[in-house]
N, C-alpha and C. Protein backbone atom coordinates (compact mmCIF):
# COMPACT_ATOMS: atom_id res chain seq x y z
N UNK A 1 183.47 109.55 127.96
CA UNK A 1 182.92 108.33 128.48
C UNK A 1 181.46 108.21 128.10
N UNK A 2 180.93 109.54 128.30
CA UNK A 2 179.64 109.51 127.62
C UNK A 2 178.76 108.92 126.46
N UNK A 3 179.65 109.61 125.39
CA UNK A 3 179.39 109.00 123.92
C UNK A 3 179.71 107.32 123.99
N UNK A 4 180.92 106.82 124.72
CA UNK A 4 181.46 105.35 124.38
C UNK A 4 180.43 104.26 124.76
N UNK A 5 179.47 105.10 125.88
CA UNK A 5 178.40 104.12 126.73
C UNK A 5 177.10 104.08 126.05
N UNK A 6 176.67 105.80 125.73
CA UNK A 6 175.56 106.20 125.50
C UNK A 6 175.24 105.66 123.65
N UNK A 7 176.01 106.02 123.06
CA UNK A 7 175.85 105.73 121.87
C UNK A 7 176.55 104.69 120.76
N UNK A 8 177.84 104.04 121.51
CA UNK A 8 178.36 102.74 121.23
C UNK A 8 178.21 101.66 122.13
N UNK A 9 177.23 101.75 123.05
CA UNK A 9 176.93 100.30 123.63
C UNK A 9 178.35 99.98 124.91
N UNK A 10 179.29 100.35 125.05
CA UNK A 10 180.18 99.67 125.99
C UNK A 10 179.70 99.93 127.05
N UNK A 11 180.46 98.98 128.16
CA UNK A 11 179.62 99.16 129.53
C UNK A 11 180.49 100.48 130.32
N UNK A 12 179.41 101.17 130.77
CA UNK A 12 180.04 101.47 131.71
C UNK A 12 181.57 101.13 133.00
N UNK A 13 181.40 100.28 133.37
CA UNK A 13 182.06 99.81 133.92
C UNK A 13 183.64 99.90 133.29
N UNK A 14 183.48 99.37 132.54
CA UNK A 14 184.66 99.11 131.60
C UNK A 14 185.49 100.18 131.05
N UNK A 15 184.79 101.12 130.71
CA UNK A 15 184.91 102.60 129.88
C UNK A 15 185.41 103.57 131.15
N UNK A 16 184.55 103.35 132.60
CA UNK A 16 185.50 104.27 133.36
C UNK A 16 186.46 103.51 133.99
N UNK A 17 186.59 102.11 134.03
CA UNK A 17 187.57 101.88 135.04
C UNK A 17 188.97 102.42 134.05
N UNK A 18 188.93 102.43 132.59
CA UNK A 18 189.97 102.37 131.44
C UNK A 18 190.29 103.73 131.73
N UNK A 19 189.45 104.65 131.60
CA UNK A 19 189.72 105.94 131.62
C UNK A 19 190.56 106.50 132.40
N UNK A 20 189.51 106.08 134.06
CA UNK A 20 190.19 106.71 134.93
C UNK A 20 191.91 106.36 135.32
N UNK A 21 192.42 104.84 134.88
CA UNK A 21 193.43 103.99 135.12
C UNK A 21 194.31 104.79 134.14
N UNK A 22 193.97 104.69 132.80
CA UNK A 22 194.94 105.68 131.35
C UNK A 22 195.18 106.99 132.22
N UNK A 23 194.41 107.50 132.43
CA UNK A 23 194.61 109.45 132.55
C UNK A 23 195.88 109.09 133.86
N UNK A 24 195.26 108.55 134.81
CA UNK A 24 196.29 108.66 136.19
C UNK A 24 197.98 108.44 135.59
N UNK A 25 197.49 106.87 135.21
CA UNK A 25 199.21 106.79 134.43
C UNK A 25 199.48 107.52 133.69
N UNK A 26 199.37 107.90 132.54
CA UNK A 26 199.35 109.25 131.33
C UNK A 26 200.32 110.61 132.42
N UNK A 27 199.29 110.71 133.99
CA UNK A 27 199.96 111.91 133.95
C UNK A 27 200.73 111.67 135.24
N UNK A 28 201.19 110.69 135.63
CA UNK A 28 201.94 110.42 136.57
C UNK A 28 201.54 109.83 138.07
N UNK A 29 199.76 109.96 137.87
CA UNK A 29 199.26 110.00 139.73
C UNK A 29 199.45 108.35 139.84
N UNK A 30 200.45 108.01 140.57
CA UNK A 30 200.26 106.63 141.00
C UNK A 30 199.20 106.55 141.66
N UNK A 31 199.21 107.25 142.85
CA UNK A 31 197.76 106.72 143.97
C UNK A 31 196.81 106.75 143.44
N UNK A 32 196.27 107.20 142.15
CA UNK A 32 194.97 107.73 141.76
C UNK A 32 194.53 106.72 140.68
N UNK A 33 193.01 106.36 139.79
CA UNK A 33 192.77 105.94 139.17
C UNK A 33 192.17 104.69 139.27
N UNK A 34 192.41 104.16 140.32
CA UNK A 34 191.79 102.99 140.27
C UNK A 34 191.47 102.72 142.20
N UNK A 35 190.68 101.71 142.63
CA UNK A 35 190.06 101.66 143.84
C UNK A 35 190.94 100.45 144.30
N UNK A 36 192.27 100.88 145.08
CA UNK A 36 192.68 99.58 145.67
C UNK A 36 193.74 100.10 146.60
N UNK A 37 194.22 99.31 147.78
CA UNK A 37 195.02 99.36 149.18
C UNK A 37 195.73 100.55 148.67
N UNK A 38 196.08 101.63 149.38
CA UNK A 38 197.19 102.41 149.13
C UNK A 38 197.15 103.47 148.15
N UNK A 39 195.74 103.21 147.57
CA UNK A 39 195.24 104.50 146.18
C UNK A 39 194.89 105.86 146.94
N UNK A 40 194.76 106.60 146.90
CA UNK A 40 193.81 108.00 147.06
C UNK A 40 192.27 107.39 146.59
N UNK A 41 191.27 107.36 147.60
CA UNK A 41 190.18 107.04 147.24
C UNK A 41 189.26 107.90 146.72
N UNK A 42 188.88 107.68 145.52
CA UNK A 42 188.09 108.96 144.68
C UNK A 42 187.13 108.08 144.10
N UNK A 43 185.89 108.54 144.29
CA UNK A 43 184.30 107.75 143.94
C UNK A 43 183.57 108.87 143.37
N UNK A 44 183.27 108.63 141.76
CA UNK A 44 181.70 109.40 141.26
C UNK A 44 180.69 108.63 141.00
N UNK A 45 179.69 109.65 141.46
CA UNK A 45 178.49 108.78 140.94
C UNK A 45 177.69 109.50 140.00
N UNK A 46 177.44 109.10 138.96
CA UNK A 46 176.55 109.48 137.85
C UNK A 46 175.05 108.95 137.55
N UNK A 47 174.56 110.00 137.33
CA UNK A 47 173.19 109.60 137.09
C UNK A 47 172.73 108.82 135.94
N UNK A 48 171.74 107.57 136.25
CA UNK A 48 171.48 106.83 135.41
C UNK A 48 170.78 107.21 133.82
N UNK A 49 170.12 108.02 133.82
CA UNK A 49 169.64 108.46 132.43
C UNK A 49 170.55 109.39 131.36
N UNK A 50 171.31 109.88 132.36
CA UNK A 50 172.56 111.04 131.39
C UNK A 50 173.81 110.83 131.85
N UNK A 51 173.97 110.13 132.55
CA UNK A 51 175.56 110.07 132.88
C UNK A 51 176.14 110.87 133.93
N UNK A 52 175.46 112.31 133.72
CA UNK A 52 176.15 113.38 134.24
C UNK A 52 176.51 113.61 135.72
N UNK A 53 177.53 113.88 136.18
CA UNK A 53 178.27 114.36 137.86
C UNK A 53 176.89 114.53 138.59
N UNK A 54 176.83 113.53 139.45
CA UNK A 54 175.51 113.52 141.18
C UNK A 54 176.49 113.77 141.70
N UNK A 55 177.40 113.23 142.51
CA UNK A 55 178.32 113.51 143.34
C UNK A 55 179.66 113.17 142.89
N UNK A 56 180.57 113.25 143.71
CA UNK A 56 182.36 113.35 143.83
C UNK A 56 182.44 113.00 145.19
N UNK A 57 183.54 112.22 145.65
CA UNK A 57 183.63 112.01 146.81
C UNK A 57 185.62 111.99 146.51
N UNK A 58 185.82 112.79 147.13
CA UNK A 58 187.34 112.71 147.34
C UNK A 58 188.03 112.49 148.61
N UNK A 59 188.51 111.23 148.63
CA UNK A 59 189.27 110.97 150.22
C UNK A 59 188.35 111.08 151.31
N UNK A 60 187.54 110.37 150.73
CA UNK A 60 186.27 109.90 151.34
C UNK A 60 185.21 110.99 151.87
N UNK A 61 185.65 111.92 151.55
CA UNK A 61 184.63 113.16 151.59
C UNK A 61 183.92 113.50 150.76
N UNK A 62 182.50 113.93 150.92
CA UNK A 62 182.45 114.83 149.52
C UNK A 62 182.80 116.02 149.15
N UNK A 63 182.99 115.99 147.68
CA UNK A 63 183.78 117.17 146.70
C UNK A 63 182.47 118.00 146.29
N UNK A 64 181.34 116.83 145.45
CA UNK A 64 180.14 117.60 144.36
C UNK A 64 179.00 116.95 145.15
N UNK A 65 178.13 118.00 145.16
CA UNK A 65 176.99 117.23 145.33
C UNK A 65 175.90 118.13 144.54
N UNK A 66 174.99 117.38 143.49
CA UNK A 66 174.24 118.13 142.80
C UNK A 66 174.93 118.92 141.61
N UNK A 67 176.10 118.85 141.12
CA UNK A 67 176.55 119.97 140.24
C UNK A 67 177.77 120.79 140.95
N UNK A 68 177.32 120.77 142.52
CA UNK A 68 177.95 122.22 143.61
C UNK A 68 178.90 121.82 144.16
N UNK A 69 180.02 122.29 143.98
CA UNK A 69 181.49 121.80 144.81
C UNK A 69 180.62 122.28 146.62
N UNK A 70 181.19 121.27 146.99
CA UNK A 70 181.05 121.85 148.54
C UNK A 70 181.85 121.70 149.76
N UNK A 71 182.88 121.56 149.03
CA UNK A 71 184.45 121.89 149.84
C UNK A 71 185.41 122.14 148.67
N UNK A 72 186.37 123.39 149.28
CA UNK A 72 187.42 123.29 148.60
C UNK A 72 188.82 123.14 149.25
């Protein structure tokens, strides 16, 4: 997702909603992949200058914060 934003111009937006929606179907997770009634709710947030994992929030908890899992 990195390269598609960082160095071909696509938006963000666009590049993860595709991603995350392909991989879920690809590997079977219905609930997963996208943010709507009845999904498994899963939110990252990436930092604006590199992209890279600030947090994870899984099922409305958090997963990452800083790099650091902090539940397993």
């Amino acid at each position: 997702m990195r390269a598609f934003v960082a160095e071909r111009g696509f938006a963000l937006e666009r590049v993860s909603t595709r991603a995350n929606a392909n991989t879920a179907r690809v590997l079977k997770l219905y609930r997963k992949g996208r943010l709507e009634r009845g999904c498994d709710a899963y939110a990252l947030v990436l930092r604006c200058d590199t992209l890279e994992i600030a947090q994870v929030f899984a099922l409305g908890k958090p997963a990452v914060r800083d790099g650091e899992l902090v539940f397993t």
